[in-house]
C-alpha atoms as a PDB file:
ATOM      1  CA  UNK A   1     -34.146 -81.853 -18.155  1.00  0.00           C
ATOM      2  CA  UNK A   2     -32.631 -81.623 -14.904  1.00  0.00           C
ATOM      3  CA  UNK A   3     -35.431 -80.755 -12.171  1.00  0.00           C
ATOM      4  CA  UNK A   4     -32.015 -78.444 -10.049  1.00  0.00           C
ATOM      5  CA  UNK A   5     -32.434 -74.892 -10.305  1.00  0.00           C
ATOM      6  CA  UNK A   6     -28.943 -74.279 -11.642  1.00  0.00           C
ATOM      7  CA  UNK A   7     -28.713 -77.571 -13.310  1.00  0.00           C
ATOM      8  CA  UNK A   8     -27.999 -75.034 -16.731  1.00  0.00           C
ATOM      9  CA  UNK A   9     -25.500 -73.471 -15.101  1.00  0.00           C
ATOM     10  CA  UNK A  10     -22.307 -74.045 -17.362  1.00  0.00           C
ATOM     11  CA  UNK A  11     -20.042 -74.327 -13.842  1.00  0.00           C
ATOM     12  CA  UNK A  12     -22.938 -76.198 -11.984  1.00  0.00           C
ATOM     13  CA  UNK A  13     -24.645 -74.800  -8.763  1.00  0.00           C
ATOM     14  CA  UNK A  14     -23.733 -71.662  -7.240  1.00  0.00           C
ATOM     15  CA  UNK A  15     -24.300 -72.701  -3.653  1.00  0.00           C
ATOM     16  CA  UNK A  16     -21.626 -72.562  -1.512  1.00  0.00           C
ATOM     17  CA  UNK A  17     -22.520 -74.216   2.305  1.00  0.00           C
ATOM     18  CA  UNK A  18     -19.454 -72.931   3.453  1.00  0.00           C
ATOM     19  CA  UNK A  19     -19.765 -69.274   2.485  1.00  0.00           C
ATOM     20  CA  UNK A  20     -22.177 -66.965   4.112  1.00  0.00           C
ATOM     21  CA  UNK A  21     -23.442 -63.458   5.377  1.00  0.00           C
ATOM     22  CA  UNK A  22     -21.334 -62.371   7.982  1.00  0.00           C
ATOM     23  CA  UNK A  23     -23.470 -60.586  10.979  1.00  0.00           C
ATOM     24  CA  UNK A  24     -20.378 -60.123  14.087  1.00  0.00           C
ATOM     25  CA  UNK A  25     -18.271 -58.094  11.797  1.00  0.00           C
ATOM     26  CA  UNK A  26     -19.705 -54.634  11.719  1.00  0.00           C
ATOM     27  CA  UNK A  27     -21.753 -53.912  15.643  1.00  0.00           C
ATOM     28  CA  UNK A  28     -24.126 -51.089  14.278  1.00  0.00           C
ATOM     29  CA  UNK A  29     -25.190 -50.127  17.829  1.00  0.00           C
ATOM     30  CA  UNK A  30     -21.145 -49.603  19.028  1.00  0.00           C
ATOM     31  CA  UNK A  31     -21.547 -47.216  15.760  1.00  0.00           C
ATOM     32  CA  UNK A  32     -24.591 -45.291  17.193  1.00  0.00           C
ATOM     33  CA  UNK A  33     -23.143 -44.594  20.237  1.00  0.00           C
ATOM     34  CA  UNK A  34     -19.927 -43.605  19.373  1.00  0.00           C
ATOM     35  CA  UNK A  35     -21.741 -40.457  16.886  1.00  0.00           C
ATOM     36  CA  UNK A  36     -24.127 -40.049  19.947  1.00  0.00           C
ATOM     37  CA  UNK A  37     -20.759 -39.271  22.673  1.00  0.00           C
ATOM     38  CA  UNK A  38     -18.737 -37.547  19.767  1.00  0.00           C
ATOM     39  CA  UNK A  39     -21.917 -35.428  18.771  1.00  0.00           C
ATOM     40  CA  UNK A  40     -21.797 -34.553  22.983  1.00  0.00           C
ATOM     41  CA  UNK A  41     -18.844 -33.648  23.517  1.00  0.00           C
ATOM     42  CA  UNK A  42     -19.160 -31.566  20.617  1.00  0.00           C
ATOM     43  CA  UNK A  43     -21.927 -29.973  21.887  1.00  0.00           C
ATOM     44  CA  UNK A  44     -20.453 -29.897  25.488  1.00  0.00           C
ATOM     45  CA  UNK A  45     -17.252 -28.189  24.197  1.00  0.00           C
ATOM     46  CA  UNK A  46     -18.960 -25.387  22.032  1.00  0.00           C
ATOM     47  CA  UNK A  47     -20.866 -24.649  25.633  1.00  0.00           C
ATOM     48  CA  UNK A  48     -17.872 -24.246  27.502  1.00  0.00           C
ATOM     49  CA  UNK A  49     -16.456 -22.020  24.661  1.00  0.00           C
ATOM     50  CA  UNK A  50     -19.039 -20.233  24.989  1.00  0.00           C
ATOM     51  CA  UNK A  51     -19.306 -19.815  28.567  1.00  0.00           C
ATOM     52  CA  UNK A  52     -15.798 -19.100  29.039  1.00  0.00           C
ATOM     53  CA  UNK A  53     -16.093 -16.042  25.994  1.00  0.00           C
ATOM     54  CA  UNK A  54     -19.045 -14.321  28.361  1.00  0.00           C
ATOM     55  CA  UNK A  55     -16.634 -14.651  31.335  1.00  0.00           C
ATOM     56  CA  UNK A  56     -13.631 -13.314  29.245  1.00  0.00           C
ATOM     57  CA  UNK A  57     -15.455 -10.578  28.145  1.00  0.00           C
ATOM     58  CA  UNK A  58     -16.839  -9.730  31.763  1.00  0.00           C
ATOM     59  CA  UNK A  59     -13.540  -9.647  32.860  1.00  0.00           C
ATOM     60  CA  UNK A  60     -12.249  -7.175  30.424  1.00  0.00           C
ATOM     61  CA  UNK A  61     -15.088  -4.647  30.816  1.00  0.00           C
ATOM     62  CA  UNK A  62     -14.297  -4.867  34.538  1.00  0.00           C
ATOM     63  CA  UNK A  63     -10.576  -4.269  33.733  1.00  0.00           C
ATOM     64  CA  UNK A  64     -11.181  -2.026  31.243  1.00  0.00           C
ATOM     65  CA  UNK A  65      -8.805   0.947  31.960  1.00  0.00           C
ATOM     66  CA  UNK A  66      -9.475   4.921  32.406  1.00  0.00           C
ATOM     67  CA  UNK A  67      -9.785   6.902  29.569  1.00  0.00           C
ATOM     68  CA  UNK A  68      -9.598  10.897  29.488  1.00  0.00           C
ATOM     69  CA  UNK A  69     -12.072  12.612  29.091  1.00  0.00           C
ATOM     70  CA  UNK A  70      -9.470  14.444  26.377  1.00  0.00           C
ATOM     71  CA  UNK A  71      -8.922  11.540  24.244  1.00  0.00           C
ATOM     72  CA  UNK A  72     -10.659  11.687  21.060  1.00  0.00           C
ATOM     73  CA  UNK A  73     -13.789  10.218  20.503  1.00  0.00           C
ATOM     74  CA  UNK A  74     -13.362   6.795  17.726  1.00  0.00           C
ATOM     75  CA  UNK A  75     -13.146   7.702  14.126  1.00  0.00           C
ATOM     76  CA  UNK A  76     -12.774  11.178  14.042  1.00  0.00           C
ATOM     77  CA  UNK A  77      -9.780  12.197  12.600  1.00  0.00           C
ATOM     78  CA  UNK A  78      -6.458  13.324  14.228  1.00  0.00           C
ATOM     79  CA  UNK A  79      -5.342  17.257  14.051  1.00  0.00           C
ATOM     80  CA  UNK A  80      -2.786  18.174  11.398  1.00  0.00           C
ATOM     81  CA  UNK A  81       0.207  16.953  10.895  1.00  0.00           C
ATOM     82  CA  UNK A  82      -1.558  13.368  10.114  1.00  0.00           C
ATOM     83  CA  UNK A  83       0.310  10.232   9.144  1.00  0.00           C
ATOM     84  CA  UNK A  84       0.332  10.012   5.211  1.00  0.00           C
ATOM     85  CA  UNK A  85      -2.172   7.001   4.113  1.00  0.00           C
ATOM     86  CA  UNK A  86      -1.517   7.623   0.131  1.00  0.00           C
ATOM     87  CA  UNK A  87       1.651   8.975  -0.279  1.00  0.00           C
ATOM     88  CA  UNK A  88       1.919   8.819  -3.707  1.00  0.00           C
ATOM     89  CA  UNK A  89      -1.274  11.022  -4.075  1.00  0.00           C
ATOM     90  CA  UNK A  90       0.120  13.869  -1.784  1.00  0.00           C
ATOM     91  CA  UNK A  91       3.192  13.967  -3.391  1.00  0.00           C
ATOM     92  CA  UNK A  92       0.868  14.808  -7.352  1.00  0.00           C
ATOM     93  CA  UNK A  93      -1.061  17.111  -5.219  1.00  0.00           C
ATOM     94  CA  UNK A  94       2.083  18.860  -3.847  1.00  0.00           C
ATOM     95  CA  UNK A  95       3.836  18.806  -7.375  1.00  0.00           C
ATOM     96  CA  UNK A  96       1.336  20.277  -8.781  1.00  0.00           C
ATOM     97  CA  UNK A  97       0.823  23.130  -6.625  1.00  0.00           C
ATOM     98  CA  UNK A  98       4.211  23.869  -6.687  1.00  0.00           C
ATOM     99  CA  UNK A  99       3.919  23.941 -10.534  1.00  0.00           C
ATOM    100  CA  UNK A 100       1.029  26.062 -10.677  1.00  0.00           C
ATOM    101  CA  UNK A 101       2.661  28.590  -8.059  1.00  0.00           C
ATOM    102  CA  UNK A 102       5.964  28.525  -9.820  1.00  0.00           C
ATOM    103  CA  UNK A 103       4.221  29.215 -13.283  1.00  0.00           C
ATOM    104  CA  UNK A 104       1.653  31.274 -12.206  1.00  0.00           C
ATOM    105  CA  UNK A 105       0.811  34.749 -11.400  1.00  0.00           C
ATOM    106  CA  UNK A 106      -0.857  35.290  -7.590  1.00  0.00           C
ATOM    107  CA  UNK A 107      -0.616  37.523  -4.514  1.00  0.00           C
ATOM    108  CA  UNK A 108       2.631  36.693  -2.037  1.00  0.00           C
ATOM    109  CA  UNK A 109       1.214  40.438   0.107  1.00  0.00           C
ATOM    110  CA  UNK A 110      -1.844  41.819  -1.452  1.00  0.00           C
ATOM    111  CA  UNK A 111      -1.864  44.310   1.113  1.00  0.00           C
ATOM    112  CA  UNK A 112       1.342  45.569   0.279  1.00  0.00           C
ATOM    113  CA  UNK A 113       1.501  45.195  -3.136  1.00  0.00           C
ATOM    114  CA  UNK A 114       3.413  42.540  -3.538  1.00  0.00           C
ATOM    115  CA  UNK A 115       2.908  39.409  -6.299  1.00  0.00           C
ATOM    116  CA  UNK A 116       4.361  36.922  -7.816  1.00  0.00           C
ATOM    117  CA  UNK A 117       5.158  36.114 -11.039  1.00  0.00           C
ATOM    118  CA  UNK A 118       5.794  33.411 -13.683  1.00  0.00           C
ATOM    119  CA  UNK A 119       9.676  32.037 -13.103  1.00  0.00           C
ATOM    120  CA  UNK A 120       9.956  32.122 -16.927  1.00  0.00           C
ATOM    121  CA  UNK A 121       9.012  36.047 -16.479  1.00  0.00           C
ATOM    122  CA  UNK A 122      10.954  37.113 -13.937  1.00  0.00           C
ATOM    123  CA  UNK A 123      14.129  35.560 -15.334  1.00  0.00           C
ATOM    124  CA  UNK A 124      13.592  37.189 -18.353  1.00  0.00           C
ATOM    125  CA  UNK A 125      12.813  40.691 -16.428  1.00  0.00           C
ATOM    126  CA  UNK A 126      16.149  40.290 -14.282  1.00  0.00           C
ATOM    127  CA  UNK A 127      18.663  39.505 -17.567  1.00  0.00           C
ATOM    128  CA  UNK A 128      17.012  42.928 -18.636  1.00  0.00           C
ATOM    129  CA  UNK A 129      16.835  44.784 -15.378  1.00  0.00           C
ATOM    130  CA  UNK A 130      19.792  42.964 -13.574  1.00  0.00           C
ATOM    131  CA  UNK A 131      19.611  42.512  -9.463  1.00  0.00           C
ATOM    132  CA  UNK A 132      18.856  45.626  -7.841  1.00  0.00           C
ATOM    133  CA  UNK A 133      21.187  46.553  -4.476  1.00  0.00           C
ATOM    134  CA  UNK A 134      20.268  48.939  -1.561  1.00  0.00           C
ATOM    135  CA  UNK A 135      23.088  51.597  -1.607  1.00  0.00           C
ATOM    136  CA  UNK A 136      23.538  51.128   2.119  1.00  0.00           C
ATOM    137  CA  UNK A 137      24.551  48.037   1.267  1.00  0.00           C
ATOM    138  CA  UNK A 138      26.772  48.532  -1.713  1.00  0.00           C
ATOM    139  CA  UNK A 139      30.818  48.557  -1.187  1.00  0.00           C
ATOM    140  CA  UNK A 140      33.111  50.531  -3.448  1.00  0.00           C
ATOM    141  CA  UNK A 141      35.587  47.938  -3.098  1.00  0.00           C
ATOM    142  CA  UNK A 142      33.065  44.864  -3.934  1.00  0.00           C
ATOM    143  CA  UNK A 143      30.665  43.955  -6.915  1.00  0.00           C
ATOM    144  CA  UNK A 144      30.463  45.343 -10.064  1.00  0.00           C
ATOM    145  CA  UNK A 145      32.355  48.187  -8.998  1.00  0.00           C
ATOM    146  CA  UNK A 146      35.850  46.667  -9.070  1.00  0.00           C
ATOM    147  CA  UNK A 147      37.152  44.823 -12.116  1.00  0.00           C
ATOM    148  CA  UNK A 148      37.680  41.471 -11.888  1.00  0.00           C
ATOM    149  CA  UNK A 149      40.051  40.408  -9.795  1.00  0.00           C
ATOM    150  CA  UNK A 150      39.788  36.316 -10.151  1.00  0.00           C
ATOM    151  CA  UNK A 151      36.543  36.054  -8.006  1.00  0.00           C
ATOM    152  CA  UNK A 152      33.126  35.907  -8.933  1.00  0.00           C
ATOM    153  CA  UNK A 153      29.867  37.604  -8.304  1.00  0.00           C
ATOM    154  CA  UNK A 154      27.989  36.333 -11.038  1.00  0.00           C
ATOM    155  CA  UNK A 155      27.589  39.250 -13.297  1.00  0.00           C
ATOM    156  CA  UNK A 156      25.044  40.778 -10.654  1.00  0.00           C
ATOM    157  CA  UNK A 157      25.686  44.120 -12.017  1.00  0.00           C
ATOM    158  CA  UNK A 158      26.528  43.551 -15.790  1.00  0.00           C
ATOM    159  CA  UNK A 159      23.146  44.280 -17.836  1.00  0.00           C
ATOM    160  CA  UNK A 160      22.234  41.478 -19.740  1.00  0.00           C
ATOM    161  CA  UNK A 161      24.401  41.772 -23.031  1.00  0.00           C
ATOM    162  CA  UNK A 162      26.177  44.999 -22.317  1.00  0.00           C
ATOM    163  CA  UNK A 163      30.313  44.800 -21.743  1.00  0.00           C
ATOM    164  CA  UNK A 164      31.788  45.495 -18.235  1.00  0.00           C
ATOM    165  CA  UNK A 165      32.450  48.726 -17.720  1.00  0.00           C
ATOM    166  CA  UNK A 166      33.841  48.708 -14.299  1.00  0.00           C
ATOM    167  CA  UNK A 167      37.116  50.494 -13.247  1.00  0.00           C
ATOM    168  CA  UNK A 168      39.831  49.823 -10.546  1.00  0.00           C
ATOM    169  CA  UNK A 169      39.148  52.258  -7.733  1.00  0.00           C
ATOM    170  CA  UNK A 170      42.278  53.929  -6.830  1.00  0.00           C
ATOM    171  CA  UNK A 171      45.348  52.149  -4.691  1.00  0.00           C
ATOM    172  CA  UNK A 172      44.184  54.021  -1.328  1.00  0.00           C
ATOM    173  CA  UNK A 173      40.599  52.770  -1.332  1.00  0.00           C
ATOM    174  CA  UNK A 174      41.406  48.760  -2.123  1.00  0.00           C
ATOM    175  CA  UNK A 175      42.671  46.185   0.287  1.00  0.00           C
ATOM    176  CA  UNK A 176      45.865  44.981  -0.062  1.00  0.00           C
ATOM    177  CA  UNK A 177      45.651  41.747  -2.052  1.00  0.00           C
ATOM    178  CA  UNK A 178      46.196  39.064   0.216  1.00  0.00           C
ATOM    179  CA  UNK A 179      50.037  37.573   0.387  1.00  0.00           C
ATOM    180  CA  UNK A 180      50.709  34.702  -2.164  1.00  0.00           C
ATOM    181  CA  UNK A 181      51.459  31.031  -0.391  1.00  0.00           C
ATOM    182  CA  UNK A 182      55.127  30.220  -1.141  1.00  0.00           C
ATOM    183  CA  UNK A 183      55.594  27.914  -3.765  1.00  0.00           C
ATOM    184  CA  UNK A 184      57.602  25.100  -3.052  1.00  0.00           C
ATOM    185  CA  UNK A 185      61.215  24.946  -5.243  1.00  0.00           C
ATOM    186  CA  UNK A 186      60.242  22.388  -7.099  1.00  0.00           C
ATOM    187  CA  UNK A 187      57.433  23.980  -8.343  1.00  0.00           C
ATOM    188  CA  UNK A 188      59.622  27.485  -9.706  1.00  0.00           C
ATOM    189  CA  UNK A 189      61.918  25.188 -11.585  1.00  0.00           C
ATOM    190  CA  UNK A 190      58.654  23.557 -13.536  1.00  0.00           C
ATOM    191  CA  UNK A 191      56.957  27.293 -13.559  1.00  0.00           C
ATOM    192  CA  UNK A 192      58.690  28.023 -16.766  1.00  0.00           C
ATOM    193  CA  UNK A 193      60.757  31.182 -17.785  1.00  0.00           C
ATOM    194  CA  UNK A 194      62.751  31.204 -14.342  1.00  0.00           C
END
């Protein structure tokens, strides 16, 4: 046996005189000192943030301008009318009172006696009833009084499944009808029997 190390070595010896560790590549103390400035001016820079945020906000207190002694204190809330923040909320809330008042019975005067009442009620109470008029204000010449003459007035008078029994008043008391437009020719020779 060979009396060399690596003399069993299938490619022979493993030491290279020409290779080596390399010590002028990497200069570990240009690497200290470089985190050592960086970490400064870090630490330099937050100060002068910091400094300049205290001046900042010394200027703005010293600027600060008047307030009234009438504005309102922070976070108490504005009089009415407010700007809606849920919209869709107040308009359910509003729906629904307006469904409960239309459906419902309740006090519009309680001092005078007057109420409300269901809309399904009162429709049903004015086909039987009808729409009552103040005489000062009724005209012999217009409502139910007169038969129809081509305008309407709703049936305001009519009871609710009764026929019309309104007459013509006499020739003296009506307005004349007003004059009919002049048709054009054309329109006579389509007309029909002329």
């Amino acid at each position: 046996m060979s009396a060399h190390p690596h003399a069993g070595h299938p490619h022979g010896s493993l030491d290279n005189p020409d290779v080596a560790h390399e010590t002028g590549d990497i200069n570990v103390r240009a690497i200290l000192w470089f985190v050592a400035v960086l970490a400064g001016v870090v630490l330099a820079m937050n100060a002068a943030m910091a400094g300049m945020f205290k001046v900042l906000q010394h200027y703005e207190r010293r600027n600060e301008p008047y307030v009234t002694p009438l504005a309102r204190p922070a976070g108490e809330t504005a009089p009415e009318p407010r700007l809606q923040t849920t919209p869709w909320t107040d308009l359910r809330t509003f729906r629904a009172e307006q469904h409960d008042y239309l459906h419902g019975y309740g006090w519009v005067d309680e001092k005078l006696g007057v109420a409300r009442i269901p809309i399904e009620r009162a429709k049903e109470m004015l086909l039987q009833r009808g729409i009552a008029v103040r005489p000062e204000l009724a005209d012999a010449a217009e409502g139910t009084h007169v038969a129809a003459t081509g305008e309407s007035n709703s049936a305001r008078g009519i009871p609710a499944a009764g026929p019309d029994r309104s007459t013509v008043p006499a020739p003296a008391a009506a307005a004349p009808p007003p004059a009919a437009p002049q048709a054009a020719p054309a329109a006579k020779k389509t007309g029909g029997g002329e």
